[in-house]
PDB file of N, CA and C in Angstrom:
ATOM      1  N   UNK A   1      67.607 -74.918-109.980  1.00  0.00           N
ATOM      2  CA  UNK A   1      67.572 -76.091-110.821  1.00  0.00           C
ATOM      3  C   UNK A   1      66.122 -76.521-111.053  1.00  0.00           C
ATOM      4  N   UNK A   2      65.758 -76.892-112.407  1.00  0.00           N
ATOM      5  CA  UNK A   2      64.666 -77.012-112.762  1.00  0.00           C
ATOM      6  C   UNK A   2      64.179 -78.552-112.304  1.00  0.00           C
ATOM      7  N   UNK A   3      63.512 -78.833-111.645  1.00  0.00           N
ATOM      8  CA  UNK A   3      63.074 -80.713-111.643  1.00  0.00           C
ATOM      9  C   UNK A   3      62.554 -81.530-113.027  1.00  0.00           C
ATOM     10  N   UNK A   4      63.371 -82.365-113.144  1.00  0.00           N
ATOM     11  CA  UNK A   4      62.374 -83.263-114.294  1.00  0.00           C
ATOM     12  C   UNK A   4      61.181 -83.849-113.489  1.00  0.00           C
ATOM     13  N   UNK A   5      60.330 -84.064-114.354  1.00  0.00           N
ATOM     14  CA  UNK A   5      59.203 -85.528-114.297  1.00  0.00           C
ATOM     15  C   UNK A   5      59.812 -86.851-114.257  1.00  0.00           C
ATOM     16  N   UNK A   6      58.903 -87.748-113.345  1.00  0.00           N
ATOM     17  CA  UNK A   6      59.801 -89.210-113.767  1.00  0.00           C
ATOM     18  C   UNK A   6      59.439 -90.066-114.792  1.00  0.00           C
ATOM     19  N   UNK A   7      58.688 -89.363-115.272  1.00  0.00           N
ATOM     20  CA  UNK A   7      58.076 -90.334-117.115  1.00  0.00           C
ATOM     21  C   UNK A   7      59.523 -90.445-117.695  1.00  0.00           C
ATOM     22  N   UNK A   8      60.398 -88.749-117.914  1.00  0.00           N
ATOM     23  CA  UNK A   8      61.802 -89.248-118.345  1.00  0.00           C
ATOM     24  C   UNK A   8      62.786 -89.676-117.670  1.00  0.00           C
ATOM     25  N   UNK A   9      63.116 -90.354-116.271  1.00  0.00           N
ATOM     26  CA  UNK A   9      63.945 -90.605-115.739  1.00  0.00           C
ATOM     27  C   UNK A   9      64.222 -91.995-116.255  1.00  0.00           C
ATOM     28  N   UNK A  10      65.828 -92.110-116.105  1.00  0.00           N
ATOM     29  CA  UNK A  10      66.140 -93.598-116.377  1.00  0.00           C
ATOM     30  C   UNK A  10      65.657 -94.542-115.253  1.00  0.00           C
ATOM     31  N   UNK A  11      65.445 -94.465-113.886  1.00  0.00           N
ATOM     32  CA  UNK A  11      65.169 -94.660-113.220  1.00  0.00           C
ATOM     33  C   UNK A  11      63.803 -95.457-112.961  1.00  0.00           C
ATOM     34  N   UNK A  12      62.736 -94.507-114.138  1.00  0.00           N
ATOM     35  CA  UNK A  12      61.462 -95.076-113.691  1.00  0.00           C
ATOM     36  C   UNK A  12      61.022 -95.661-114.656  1.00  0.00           C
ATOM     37  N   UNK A  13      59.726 -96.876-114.397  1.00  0.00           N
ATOM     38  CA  UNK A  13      59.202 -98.124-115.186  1.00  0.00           C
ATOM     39  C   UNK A  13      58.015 -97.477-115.459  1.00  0.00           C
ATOM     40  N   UNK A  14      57.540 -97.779-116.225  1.00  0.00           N
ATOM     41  CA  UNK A  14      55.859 -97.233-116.458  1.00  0.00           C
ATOM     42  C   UNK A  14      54.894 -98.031-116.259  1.00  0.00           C
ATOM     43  N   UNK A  15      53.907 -98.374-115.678  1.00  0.00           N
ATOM     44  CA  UNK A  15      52.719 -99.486-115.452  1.00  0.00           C
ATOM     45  C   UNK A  15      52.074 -99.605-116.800  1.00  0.00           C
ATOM     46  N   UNK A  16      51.679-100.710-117.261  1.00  0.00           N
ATOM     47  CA  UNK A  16      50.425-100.596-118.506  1.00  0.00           C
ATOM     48  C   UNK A  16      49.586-101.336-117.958  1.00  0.00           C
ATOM     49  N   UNK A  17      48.178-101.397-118.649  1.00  0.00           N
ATOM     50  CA  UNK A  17      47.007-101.814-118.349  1.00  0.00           C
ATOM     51  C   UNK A  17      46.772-102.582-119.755  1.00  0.00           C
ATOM     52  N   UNK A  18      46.315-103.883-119.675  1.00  0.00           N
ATOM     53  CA  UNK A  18      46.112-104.438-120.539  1.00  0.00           C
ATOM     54  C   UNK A  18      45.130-104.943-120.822  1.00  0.00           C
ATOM     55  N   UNK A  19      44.455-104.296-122.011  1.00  0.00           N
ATOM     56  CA  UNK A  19      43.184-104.405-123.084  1.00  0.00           C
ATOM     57  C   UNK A  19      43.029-105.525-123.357  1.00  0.00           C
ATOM     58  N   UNK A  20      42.010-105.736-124.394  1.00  0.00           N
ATOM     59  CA  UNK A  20      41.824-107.050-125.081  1.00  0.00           C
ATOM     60  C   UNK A  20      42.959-107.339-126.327  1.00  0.00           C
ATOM     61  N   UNK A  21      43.021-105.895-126.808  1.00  0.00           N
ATOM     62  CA  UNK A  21      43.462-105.403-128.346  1.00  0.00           C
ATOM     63  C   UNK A  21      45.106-104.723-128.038  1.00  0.00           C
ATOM     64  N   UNK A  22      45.339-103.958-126.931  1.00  0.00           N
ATOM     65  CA  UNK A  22      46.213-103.357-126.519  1.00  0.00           C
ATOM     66  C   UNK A  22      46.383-102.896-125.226  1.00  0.00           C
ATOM     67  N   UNK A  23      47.576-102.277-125.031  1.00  0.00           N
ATOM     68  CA  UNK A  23      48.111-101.844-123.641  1.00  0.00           C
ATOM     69  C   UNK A  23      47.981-100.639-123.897  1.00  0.00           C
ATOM     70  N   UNK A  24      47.888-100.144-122.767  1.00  0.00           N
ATOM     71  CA  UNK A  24      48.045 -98.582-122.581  1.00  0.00           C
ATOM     72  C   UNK A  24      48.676 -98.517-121.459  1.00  0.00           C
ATOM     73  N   UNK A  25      49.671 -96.930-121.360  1.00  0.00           N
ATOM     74  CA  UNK A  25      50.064 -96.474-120.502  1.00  0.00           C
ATOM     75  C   UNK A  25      49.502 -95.714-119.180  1.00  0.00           C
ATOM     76  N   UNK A  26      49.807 -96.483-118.034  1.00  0.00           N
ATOM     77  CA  UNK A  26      49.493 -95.663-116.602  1.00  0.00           C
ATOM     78  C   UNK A  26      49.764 -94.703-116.489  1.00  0.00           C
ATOM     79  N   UNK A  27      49.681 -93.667-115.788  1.00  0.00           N
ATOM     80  CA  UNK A  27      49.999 -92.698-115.464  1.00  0.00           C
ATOM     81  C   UNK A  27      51.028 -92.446-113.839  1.00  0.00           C
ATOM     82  N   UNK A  28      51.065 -94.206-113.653  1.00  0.00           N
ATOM     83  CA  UNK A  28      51.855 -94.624-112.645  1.00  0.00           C
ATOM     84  C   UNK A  28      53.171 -95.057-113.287  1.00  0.00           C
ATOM     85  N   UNK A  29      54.156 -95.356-111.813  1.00  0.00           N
ATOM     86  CA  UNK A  29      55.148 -96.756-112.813  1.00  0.00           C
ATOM     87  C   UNK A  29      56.096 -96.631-111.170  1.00  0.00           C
ATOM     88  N   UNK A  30      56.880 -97.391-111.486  1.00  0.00           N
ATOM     89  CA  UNK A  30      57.723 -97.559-110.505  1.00  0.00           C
ATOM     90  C   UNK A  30      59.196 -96.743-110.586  1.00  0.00           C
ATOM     91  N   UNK A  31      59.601 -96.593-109.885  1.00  0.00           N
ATOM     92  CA  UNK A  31      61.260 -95.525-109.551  1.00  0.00           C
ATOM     93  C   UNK A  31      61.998 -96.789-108.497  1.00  0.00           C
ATOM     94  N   UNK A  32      63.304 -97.406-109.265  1.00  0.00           N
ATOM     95  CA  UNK A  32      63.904 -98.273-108.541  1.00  0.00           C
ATOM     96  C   UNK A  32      64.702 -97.475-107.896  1.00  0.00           C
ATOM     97  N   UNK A  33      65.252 -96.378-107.994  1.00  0.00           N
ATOM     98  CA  UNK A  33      66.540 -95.364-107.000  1.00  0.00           C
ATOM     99  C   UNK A  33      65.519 -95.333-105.814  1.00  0.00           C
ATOM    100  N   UNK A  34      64.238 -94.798-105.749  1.00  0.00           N
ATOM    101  CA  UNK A  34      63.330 -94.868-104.532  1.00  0.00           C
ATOM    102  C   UNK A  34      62.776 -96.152-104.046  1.00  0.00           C
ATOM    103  N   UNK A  35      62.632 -96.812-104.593  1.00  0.00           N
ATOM    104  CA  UNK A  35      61.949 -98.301-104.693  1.00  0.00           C
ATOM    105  C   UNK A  35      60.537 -98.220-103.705  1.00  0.00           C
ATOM    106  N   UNK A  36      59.653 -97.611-104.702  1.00  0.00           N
ATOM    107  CA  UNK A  36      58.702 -97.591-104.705  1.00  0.00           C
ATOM    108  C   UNK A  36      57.426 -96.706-105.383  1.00  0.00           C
ATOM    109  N   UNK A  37      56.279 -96.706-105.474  1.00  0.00           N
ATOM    110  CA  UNK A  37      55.576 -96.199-107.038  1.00  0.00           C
ATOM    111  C   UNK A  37      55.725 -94.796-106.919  1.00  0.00           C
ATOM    112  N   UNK A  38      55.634 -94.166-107.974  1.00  0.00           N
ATOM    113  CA  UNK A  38      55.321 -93.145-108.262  1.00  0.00           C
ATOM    114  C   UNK A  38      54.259 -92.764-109.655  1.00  0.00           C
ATOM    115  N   UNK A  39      54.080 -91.500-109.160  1.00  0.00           N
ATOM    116  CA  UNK A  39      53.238 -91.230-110.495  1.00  0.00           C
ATOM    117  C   UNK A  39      53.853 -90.108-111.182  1.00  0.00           C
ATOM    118  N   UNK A  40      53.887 -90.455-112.743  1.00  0.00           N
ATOM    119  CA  UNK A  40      55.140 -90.581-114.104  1.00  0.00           C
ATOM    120  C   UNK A  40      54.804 -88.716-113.988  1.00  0.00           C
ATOM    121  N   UNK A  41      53.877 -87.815-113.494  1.00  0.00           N
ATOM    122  CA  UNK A  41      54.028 -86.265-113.376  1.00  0.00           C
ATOM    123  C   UNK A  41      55.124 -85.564-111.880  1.00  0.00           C
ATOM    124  N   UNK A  42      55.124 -86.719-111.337  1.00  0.00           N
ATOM    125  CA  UNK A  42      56.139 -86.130-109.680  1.00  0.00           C
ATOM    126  C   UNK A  42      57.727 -85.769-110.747  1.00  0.00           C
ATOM    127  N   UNK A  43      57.631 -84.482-109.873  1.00  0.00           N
ATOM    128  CA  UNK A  43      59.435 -84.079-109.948  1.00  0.00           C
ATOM    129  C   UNK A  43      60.552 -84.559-108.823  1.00  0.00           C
ATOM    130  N   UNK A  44      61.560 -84.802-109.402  1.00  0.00           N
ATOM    131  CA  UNK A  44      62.644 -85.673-108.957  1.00  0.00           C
ATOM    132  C   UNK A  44      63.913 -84.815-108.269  1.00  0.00           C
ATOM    133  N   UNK A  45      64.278 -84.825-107.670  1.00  0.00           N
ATOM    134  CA  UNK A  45      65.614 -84.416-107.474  1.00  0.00           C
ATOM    135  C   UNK A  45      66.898 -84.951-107.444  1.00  0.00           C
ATOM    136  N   UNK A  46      66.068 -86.881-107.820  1.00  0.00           N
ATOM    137  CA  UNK A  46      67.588 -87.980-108.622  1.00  0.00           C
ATOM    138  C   UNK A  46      67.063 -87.967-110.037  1.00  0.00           C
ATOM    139  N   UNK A  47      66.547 -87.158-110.824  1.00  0.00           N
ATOM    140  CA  UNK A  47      66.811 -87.396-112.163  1.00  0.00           C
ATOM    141  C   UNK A  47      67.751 -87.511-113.073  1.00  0.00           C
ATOM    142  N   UNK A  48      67.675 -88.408-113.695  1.00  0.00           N
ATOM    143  CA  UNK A  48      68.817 -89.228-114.422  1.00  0.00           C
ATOM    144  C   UNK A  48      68.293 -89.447-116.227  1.00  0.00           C
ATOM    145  N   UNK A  49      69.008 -88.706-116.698  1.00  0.00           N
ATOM    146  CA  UNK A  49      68.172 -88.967-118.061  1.00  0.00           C
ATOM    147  C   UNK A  49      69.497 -90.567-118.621  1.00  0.00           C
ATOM    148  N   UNK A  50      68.689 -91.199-119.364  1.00  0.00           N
ATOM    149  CA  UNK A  50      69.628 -92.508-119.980  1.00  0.00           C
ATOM    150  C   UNK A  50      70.126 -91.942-121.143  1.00  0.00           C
ATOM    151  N   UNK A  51      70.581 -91.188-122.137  1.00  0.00           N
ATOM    152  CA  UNK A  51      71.256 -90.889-122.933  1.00  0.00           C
ATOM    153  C   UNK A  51      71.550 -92.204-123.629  1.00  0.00           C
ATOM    154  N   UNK A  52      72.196 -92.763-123.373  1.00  0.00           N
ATOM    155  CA  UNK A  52      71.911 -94.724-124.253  1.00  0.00           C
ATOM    156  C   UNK A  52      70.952 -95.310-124.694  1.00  0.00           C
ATOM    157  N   UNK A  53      70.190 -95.297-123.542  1.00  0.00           N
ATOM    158  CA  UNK A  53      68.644 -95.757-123.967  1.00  0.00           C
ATOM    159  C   UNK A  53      68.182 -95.034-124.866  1.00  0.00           C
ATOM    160  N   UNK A  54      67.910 -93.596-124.820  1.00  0.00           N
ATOM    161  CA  UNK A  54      67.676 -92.644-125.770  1.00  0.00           C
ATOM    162  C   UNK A  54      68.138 -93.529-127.281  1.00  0.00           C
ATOM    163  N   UNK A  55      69.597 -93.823-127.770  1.00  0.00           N
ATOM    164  CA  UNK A  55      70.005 -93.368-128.628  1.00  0.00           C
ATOM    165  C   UNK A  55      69.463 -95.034-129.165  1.00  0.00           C
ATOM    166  N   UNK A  56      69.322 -96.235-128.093  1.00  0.00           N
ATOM    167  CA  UNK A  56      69.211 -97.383-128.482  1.00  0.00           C
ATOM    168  C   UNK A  56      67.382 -97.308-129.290  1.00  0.00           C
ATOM    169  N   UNK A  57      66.943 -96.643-128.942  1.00  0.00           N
ATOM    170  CA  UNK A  57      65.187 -96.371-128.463  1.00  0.00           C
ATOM    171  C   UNK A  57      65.211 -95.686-130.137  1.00  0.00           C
ATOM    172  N   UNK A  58      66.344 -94.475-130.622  1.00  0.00           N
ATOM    173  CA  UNK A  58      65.960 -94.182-131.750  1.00  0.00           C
ATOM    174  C   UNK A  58      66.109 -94.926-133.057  1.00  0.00           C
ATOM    175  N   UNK A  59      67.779 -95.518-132.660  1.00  0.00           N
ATOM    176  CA  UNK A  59      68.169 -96.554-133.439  1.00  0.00           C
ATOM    177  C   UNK A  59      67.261 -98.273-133.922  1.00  0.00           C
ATOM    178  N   UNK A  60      66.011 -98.262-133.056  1.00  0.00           N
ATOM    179  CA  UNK A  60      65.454 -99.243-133.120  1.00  0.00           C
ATOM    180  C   UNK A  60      64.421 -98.527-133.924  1.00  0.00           C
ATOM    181  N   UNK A  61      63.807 -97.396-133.820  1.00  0.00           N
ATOM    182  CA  UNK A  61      62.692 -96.548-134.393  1.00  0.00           C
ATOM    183  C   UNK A  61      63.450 -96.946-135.842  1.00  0.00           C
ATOM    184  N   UNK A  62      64.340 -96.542-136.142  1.00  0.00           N
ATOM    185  CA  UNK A  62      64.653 -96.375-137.456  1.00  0.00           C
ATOM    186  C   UNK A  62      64.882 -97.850-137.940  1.00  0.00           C
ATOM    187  N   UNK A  63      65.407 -98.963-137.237  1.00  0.00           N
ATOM    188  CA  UNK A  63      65.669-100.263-138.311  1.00  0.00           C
ATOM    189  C   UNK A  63      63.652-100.453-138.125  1.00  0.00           C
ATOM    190  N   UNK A  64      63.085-100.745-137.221  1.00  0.00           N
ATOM    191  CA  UNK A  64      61.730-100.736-137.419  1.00  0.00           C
ATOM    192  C   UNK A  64      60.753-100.096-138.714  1.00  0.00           C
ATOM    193  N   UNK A  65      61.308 -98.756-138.822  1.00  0.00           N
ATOM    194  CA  UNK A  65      61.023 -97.861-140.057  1.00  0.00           C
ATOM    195  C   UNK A  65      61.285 -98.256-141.523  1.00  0.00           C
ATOM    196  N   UNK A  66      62.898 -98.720-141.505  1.00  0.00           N
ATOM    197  CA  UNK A  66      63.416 -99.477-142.470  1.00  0.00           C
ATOM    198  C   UNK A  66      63.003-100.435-142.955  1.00  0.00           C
ATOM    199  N   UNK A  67      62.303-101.491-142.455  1.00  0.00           N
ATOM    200  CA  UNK A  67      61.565-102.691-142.348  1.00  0.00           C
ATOM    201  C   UNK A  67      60.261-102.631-143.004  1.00  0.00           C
ATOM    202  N   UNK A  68      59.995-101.748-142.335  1.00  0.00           N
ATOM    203  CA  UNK A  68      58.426-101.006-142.627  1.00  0.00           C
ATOM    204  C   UNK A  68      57.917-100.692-144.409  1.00  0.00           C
ATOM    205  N   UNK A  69      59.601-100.336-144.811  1.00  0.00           N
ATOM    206  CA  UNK A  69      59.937 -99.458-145.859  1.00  0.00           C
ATOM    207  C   UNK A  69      60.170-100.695-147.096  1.00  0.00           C
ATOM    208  N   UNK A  70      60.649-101.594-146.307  1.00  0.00           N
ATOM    209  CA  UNK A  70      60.931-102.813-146.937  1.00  0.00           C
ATOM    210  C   UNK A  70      60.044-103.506-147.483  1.00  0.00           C
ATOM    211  N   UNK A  71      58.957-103.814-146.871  1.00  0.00           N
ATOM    212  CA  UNK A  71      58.092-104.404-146.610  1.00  0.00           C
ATOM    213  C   UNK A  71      57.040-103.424-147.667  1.00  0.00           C
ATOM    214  N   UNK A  72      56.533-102.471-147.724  1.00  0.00           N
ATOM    215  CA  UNK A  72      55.842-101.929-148.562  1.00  0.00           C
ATOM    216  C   UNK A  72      56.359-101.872-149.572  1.00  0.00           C
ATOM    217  N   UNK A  73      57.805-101.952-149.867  1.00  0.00           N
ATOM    218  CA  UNK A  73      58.450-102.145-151.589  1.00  0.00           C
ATOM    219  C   UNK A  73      58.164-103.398-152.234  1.00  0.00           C
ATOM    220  N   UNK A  74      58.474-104.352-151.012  1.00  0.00           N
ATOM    221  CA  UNK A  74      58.216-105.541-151.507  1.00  0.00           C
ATOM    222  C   UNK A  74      56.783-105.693-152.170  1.00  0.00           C
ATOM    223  N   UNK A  75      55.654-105.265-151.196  1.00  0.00           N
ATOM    224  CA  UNK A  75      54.596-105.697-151.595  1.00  0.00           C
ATOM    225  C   UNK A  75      53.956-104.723-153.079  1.00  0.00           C
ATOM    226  N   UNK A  76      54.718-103.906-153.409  1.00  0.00           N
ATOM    227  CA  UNK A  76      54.889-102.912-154.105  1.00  0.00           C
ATOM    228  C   UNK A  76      55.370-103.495-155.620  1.00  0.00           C
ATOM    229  N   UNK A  77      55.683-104.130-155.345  1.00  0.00           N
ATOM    230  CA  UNK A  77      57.074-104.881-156.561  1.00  0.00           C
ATOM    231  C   UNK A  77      55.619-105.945-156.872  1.00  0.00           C
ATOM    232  N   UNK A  78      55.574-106.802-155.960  1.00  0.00           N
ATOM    233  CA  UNK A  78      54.209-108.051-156.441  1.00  0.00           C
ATOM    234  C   UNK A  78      53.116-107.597-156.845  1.00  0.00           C
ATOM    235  N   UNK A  79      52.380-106.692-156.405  1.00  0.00           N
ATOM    236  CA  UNK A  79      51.157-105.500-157.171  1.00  0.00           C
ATOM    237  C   UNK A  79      51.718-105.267-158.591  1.00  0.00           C
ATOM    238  N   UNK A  80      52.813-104.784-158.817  1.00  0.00           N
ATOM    239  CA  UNK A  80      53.325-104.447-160.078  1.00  0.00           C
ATOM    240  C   UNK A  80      53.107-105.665-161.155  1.00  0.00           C
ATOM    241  N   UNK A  81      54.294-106.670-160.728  1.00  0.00           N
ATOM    242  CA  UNK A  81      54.286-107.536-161.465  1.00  0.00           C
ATOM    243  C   UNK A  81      52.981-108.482-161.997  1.00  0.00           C
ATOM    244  N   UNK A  82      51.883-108.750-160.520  1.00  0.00           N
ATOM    245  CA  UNK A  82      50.786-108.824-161.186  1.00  0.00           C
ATOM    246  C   UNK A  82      50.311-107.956-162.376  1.00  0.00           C
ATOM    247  N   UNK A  83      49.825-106.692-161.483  1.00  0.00           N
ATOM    248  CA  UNK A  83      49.342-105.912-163.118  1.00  0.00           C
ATOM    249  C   UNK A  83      49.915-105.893-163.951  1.00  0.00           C
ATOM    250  N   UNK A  84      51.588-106.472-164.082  1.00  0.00           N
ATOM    251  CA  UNK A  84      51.966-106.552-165.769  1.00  0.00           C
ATOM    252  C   UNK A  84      51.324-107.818-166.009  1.00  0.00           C
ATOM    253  N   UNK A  85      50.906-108.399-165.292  1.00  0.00           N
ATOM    254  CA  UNK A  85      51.039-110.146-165.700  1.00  0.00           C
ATOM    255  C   UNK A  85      49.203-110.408-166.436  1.00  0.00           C
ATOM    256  N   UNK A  86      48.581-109.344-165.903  1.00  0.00           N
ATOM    257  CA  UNK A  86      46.769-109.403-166.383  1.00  0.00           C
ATOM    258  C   UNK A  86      46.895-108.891-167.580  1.00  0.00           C
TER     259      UNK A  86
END
């Protein structure tokens, strides 16, 4: 059996470090099945992938995307109508 990493376990949290401008990811995080840190390259032998989370994680990518999509039509539509309007 092959070991996962715990970057993908459902199990584990990821640490960030926080910038002025942004966060970035540790290369640490926490594992609550162990309850206590690890670092997100250790292999597991409770790996647990979330399959839910997964699908919640893509489903948010995409209304986010949608939005995104929205949002540039809109501003797309007012550019227009100005330049008809000069």
């Amino acid at each position: 059996m092959r070991l996962q990493k715990c970057k993908h376990c459902m199990y584990y949290t990821a640490y960030y470090k926080r910038w002025c401008m942004h966060f970035e990811r540790l290369n640490l995080g926490f594992c609550i099945k162990h309850q206590r840190q690890q670092v997100s390259t250790e292999a597991c032998e409770s790996f647990k992938t979330d399959e839910q989370r997964e699908q919640r994680q893509y489903q948010s990518m995409l209304a986010s995307l949608e939005r995104a999509l929205n949002s540039v039509n809109d501003i797309s539509q007012i550019l227009r109508e100005k330049h008809g309007d000069s």
